[in-house]
Protein backbone atom coordinates (compact mmCIF):
# COMPACT_ATOMS: atom_id res chain seq x y z
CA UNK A 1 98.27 103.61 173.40
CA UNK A 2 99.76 100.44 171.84
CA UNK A 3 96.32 98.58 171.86
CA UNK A 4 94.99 101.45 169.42
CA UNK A 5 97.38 100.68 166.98
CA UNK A 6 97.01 97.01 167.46
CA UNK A 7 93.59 97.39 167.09
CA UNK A 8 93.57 99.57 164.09
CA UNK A 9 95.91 97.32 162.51
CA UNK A 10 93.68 94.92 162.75
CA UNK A 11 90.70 95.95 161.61
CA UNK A 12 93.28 96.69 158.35
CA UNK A 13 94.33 93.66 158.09
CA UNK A 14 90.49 91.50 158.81
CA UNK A 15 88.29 94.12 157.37
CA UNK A 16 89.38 94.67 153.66
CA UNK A 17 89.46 98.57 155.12
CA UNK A 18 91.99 100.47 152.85
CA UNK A 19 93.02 103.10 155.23
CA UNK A 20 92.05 104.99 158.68
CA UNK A 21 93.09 107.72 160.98
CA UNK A 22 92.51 107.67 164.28
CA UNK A 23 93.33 110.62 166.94
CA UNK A 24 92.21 111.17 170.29
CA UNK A 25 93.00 113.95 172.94
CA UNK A 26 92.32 114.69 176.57
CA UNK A 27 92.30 118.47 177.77
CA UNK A 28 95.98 118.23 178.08
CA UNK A 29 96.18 117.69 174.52
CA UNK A 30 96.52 114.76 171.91
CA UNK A 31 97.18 111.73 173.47
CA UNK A 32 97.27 109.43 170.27
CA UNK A 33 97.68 109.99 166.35
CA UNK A 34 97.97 107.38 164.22
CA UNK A 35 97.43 106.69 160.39
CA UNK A 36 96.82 102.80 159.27
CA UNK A 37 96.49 101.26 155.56
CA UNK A 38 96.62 102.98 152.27
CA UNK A 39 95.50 105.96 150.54
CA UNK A 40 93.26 104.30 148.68
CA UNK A 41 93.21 101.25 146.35
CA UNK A 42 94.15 103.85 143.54
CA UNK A 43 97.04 105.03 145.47
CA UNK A 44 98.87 102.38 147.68
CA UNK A 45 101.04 105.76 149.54
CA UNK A 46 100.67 105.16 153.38
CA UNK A 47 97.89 106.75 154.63
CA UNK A 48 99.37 109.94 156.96
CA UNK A 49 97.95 111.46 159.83
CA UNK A 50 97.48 114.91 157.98
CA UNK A 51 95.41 113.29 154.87
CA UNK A 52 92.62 115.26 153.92
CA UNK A 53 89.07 113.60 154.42
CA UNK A 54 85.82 114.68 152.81
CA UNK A 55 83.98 114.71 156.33
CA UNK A 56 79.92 115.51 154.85
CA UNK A 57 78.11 115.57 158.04
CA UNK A 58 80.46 116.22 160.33
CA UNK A 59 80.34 119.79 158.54
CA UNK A 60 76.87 120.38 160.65
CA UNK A 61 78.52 120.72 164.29
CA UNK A 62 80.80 123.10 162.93
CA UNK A 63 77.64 125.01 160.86
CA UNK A 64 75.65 124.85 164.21
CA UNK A 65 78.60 126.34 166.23
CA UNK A 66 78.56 129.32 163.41
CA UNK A 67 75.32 130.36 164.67
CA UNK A 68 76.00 129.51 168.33
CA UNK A 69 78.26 132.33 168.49
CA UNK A 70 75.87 134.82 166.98
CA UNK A 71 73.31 133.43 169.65
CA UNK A 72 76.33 134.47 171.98
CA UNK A 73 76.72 137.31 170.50
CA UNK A 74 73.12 138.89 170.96
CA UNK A 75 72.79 139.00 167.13
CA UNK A 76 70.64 135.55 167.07
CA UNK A 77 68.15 134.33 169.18
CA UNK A 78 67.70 130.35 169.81
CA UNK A 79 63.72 130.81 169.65
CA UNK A 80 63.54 133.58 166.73
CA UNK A 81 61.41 131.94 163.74
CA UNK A 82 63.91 131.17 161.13
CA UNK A 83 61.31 132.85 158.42
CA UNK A 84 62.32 136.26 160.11
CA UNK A 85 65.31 135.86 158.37
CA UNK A 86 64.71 133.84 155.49
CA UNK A 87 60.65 134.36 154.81
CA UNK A 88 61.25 131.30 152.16
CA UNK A 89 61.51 128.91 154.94
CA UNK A 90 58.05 130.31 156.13
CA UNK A 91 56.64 128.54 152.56
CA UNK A 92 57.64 125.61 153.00
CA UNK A 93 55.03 122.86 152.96
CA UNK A 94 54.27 119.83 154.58
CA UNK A 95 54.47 116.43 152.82
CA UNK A 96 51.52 114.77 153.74
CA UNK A 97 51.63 111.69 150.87
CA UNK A 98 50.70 111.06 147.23
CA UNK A 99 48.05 110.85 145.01
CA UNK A 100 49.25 108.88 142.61
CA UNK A 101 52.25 110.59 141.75
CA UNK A 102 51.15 113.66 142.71
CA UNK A 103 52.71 114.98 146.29
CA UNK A 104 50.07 116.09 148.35
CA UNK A 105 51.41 119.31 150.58
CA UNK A 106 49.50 121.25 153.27
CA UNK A 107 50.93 124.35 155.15
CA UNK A 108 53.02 123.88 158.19
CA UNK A 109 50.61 124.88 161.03
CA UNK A 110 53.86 126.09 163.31
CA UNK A 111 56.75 128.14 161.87
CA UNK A 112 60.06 126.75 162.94
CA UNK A 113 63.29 128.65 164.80
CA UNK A 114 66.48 128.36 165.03
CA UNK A 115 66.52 125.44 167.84
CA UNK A 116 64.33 123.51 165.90
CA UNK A 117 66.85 123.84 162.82
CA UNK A 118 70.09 123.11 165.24
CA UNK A 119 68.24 120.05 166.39
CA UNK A 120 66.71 118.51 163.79
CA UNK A 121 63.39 119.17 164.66
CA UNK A 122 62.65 121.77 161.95
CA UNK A 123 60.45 119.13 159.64
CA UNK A 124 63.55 119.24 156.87
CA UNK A 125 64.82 115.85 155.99
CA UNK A 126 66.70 113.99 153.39
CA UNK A 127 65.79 111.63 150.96
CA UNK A 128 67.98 108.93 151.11
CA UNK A 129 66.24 108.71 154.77
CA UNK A 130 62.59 109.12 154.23
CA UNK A 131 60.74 107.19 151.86
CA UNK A 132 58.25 110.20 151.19
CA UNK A 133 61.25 112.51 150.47
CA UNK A 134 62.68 109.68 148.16
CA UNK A 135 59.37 109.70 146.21
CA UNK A 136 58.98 113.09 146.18
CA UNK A 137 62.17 113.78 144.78
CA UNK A 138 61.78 110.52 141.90
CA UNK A 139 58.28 112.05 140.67
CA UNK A 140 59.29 115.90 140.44
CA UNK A 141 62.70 115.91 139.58
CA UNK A 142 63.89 118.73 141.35
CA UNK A 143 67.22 118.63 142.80
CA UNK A 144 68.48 117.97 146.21
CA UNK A 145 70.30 120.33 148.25
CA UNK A 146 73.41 117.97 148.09
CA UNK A 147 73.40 119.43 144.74
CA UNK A 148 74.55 122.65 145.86
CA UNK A 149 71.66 124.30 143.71
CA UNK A 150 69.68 127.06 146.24
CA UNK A 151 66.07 125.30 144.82
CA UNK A 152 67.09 121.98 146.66
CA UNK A 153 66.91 124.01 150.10
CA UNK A 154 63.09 124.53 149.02
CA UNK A 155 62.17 120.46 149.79
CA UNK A 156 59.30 120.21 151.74
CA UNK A 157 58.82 119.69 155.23
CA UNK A 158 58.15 116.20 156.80
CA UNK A 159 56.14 117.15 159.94
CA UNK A 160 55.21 120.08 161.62
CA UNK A 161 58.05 122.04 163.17
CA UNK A 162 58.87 121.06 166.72
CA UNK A 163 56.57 117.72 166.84
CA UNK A 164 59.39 115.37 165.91
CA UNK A 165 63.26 114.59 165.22
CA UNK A 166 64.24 113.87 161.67
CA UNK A 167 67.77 113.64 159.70
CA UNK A 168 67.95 116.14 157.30
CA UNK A 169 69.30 119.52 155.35
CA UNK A 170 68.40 121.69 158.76
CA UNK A 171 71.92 123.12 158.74
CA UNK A 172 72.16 123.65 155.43
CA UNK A 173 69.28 126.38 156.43
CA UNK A 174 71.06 127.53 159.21
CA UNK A 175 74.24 128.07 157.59
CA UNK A 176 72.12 130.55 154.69
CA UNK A 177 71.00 132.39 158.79
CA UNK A 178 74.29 132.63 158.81
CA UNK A 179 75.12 134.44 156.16
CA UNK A 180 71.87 136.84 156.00
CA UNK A 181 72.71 137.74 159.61
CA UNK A 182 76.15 138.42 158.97
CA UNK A 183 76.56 139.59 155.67
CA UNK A 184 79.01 136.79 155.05
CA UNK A 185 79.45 134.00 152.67
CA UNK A 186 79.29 131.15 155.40
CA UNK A 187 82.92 129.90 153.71
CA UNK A 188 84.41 133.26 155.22
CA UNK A 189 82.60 133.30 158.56
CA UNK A 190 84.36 130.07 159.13
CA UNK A 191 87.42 130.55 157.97
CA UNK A 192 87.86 133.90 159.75
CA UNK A 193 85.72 132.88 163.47
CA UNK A 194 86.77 129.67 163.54
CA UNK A 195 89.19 128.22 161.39
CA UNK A 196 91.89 130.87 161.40
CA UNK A 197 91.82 131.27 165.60
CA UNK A 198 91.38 127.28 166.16
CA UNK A 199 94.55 126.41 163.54
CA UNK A 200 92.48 124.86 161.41
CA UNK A 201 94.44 125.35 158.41
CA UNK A 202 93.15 122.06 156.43
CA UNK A 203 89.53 122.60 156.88
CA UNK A 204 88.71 124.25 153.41
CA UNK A 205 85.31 124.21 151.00
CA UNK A 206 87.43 123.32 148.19
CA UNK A 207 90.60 121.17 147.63
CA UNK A 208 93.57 123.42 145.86
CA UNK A 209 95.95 121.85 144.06
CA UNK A 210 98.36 121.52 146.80
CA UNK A 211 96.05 119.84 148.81
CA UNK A 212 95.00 117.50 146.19
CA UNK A 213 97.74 114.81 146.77
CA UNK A 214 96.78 114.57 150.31
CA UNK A 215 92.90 113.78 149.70
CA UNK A 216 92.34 110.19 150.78
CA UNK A 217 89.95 108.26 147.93
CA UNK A 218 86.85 106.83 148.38
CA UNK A 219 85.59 103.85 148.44
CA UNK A 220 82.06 101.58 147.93
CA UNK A 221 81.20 98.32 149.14
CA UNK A 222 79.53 96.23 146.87
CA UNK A 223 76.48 93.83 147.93
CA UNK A 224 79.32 91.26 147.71
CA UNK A 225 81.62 92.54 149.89
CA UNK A 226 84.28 94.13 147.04
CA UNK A 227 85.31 97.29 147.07
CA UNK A 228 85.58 99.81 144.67
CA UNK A 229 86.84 103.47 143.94
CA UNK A 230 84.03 105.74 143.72
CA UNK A 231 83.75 109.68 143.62
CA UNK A 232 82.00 111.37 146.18
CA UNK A 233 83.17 114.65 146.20
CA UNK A 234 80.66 117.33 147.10
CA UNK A 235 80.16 119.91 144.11
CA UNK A 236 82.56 121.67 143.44
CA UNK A 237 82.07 125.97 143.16
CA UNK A 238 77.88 125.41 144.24
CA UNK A 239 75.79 128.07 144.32
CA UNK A 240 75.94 127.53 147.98
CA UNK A 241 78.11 126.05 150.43
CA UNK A 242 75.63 123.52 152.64
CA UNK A 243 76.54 123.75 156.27
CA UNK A 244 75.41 120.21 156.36
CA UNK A 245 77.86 118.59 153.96
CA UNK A 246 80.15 120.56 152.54
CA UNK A 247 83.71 120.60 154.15
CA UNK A 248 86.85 118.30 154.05
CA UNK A 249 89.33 118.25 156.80
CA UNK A 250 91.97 116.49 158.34
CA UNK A 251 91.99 114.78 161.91
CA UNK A 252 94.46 117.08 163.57
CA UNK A 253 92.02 120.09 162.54
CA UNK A 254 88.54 118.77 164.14
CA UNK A 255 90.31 117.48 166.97
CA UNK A 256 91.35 121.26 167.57
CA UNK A 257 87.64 121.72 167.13
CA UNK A 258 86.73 119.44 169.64
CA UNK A 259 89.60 120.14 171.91
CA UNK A 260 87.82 124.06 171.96
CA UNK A 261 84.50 122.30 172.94
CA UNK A 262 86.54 119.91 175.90
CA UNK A 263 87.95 123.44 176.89
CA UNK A 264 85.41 125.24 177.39
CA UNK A 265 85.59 127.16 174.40
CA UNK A 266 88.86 127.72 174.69
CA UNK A 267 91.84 126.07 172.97
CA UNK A 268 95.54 127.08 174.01
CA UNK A 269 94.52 130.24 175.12
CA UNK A 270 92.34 131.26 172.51
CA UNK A 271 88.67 132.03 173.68
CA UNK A 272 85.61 131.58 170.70
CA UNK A 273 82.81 130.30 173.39
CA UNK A 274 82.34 130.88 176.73
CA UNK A 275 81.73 128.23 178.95
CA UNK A 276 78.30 128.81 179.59
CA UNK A 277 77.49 128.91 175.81
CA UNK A 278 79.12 125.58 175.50
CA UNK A 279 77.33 124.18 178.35
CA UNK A 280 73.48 125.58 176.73
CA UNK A 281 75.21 123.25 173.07
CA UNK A 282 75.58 119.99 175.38
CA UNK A 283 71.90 120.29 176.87
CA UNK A 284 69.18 118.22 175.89
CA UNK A 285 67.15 120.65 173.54
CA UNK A 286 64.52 118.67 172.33
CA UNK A 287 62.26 117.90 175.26
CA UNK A 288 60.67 114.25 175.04
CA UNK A 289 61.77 113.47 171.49
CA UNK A 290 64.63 111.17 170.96
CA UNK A 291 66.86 111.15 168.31
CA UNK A 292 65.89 107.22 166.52
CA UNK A 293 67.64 104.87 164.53
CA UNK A 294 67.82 106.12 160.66
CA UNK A 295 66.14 103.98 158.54
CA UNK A 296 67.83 103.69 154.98
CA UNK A 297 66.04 104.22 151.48
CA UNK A 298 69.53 103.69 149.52
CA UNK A 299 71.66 100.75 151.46
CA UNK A 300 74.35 101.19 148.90
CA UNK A 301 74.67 104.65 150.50
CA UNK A 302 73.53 103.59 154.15
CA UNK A 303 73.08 100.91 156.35
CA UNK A 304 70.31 101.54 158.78
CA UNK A 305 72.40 103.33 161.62
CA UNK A 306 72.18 103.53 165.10
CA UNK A 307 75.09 103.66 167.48
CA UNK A 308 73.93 102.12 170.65
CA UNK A 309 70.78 100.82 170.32
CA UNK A 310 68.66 100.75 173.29
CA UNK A 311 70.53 103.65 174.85
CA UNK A 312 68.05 106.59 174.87
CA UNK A 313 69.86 109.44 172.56
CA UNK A 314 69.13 113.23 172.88
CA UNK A 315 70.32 116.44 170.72
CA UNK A 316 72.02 119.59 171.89
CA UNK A 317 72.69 122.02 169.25
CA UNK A 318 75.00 120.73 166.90
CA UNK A 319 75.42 116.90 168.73
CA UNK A 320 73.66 114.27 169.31
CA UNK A 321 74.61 112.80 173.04
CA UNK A 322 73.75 109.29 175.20
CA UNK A 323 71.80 109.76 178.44
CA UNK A 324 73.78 106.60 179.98
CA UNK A 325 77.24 105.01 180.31
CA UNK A 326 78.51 102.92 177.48
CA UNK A 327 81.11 100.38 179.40
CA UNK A 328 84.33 100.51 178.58
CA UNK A 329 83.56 103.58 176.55
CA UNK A 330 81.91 106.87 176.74
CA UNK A 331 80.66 108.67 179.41
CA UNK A 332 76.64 109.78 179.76
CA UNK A 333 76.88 113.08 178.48
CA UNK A 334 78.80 112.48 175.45
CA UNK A 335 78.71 114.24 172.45
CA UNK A 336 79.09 113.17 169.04
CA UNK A 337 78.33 113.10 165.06
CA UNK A 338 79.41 111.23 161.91
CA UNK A 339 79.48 111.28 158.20
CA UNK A 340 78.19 109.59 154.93
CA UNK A 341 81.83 108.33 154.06
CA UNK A 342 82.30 106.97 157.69
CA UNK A 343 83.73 110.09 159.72
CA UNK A 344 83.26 109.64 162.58
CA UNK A 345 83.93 111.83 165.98
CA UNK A 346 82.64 112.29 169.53
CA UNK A 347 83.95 114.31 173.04
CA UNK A 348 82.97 113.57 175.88
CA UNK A 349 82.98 116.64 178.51
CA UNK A 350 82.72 114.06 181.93
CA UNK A 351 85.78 112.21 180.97
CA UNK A 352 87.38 114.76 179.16
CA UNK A 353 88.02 112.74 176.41
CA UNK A 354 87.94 113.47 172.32
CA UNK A 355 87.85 111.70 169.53
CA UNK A 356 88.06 111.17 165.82
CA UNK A 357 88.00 108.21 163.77
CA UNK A 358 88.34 108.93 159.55
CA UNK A 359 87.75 106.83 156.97
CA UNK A 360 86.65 107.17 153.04
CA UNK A 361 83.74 104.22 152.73
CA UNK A 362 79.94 103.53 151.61
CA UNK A 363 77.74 102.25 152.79
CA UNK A 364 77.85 104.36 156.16
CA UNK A 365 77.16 102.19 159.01
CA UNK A 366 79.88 99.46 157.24
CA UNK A 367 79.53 96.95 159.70
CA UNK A 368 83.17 96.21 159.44
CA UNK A 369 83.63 99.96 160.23
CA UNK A 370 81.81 100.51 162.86
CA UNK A 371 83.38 97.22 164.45
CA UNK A 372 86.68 99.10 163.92
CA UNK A 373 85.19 102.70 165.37
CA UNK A 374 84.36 100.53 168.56
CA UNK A 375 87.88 99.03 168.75
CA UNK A 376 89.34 102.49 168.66
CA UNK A 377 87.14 104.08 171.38
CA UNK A 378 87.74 101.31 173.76
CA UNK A 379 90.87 101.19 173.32
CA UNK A 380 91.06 104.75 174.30
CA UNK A 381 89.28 104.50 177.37
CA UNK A 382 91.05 101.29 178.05
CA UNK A 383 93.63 103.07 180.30
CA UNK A 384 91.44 105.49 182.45
């Protein structure tokens, strides 16, 4: 695995990058850790391979795989209508445009389910992708859900459930399932069905004070290439914990979370899917749509972003996946997700192959980081 590190070390060194981690693992186990650059530029300590990452959207796999195992479990059905358990989602209206400021809404003519919430088909979107959302959110002030206030879950809908694929605060809704299924704050449900078994001991909701000095800063790219320190923390303490955003981890944790999925649902002996439930989670679950390129309202927060382009791209429930071989890289099949401060992560179940590639950076989509992302996962794949 020399050519990982020579590759990481580059993108260090060419890329004004301040720090990465980069881990992958087969079904055997990991089969590469390393840790590259700085903390920060407001800490120059070596970046280590346990530093804690804010991972935002990586959160929603692990959300989605909450209510998988209810689904397993007989207490949640893929097709139920999500307003049988929350009747608020029932309310929601669709965003049809403006009259002059004014957002004009009709009612959604189909009521959405859990599917269409674990695949992004549910109508919910965020702003910082849609322009009407942006708008919408500029002329009424009401907050967002990133703002861990309960009223930002009541945004309205972009289309009609189930008619098209759209980025946005779905499993933030299906984590609140979650809880009114189970009685549980979502925080606990993961901590105790997922977390605890898997050895996921730095995946937490909020950074304690001995974690604190392993929390890797982060960072913005200006429009002229500088960088600078910038806090983008989730709230701390919200109202509610959004299954879409709110987590930090490490990459030793979610590679045990991906090393489950490579397994089967098992990891080291310990069983929390079956293998048929992780097989219905790597389907294609949205029919003819295809997951498209994500078009950015807010470039200072993301480029437009689209692994792959060309390559026709599907969802499963919790994943996004390719339909094709990528040479020298992952297999059709493959499963992956990212976040706003350029987390990144896939597995892919033909090759058997996992990983996870951490960083702390806006914009996401970085062109520099995404050039180093690519380094890493051919590298990987380099020797098989």
């Amino acid at each position: 695995m020399r050519s990982i590190d020579q590759a990481m070390q580059t993108a260090i060194d060419n890329s004004d990058i301040p720090g990465i981690v980069a881990m992958a693992a087969d079904r055997g186990g990991v089969i590469h850790a390393g840790a590259y650059g700085q903390m920060g530029l407001d800490n120059p300590a070596p970046m280590a391979v346990d530093t804690l990452f804010c991972i935002y959207s990586m959160t929603k796999a692990i959300g989605t795989t909450c209510a998988v195992m209810l689904i397993e479990r007989g207490q949640l059905e893929l097709d139920q209508p999500v307003g049988d358990i929350l009747p608020a989602f029932d309310e929601l209206p669709v965003l049809v445009g403006f009259d002059g400021d004014d957002p004009v809404l009709r009612p959604a003519k189909k009521r959405a389910t859990i599917r269409h919430l674990a695949t992004h088909t549910s109508g919910c979107g965020y702003q910082w992708a849609s322009r009407r959302l942006a708008r919408y959110f500029e002329v009424t002030g009401k907050p967002i859900a990133q703002s861990g206030k309960k009223a930002g879950l009541l945004a309205p809908l972009l289309f009609d459930p189930g008619t098209d694929w759209a980025y946005g605060i779905s499993i933030d809704w299906l984590g609140q399932v979650v809880e009114a299924v189970t009685g549980q704050r979502i925080d606990r449900f993961c901590r105790d069905e997922l977390f605890d078994p898997l050895g996921m001991a730095d995946t937490v909701f909020e950074v304690d004070d001995d974690r604190a000095p392993r929390l890797a800063s982060a960072h913005q790219r200006g429009r002229d290439g500088t960088l600078a320190v910038a806090d983008r923390s989730p709230p701390s303490q919200p109202e509610f914990y959004g299954m879409g955003h709110a987590l930090y981890s490490t990459a030793p944790d979610y590679l045990q979370f991906l090393r489950m999925l490579l397994g089967g649902g098992t990891l080291d002996g310990t069983r929390v899917l079956a293998p048929e439930t992780v097989a219905l989670m790597t389907q294609n679950h949205i029919g003819d749509l295809a997951v498209r390129k994500l078009i950015s309202q807010r470039p200072g927060l993301s480029k437009d972003a689209e692994l792959f382009p060309g390559v026709e791209k599907k969802h499963g429930l919790g994943f996004t996946f390719v339909t094709e071989d990528i040479p020298a890289m992952r297999r059709a099949g493959s499963q992956s997700w990212a976040g706003i401060l350029n987390t990144h992560m896939w597995f892919d179940p033909k090759a058997g192959i996992a990983g996870v590639f951490l960083t702390q950076m806006l914009p996401f989509f970085d062109p520099p980081v995404i050039d180093a992302y690519g380094a890493f996962e051919r590298a990987v794949y380099s020797g098989r």
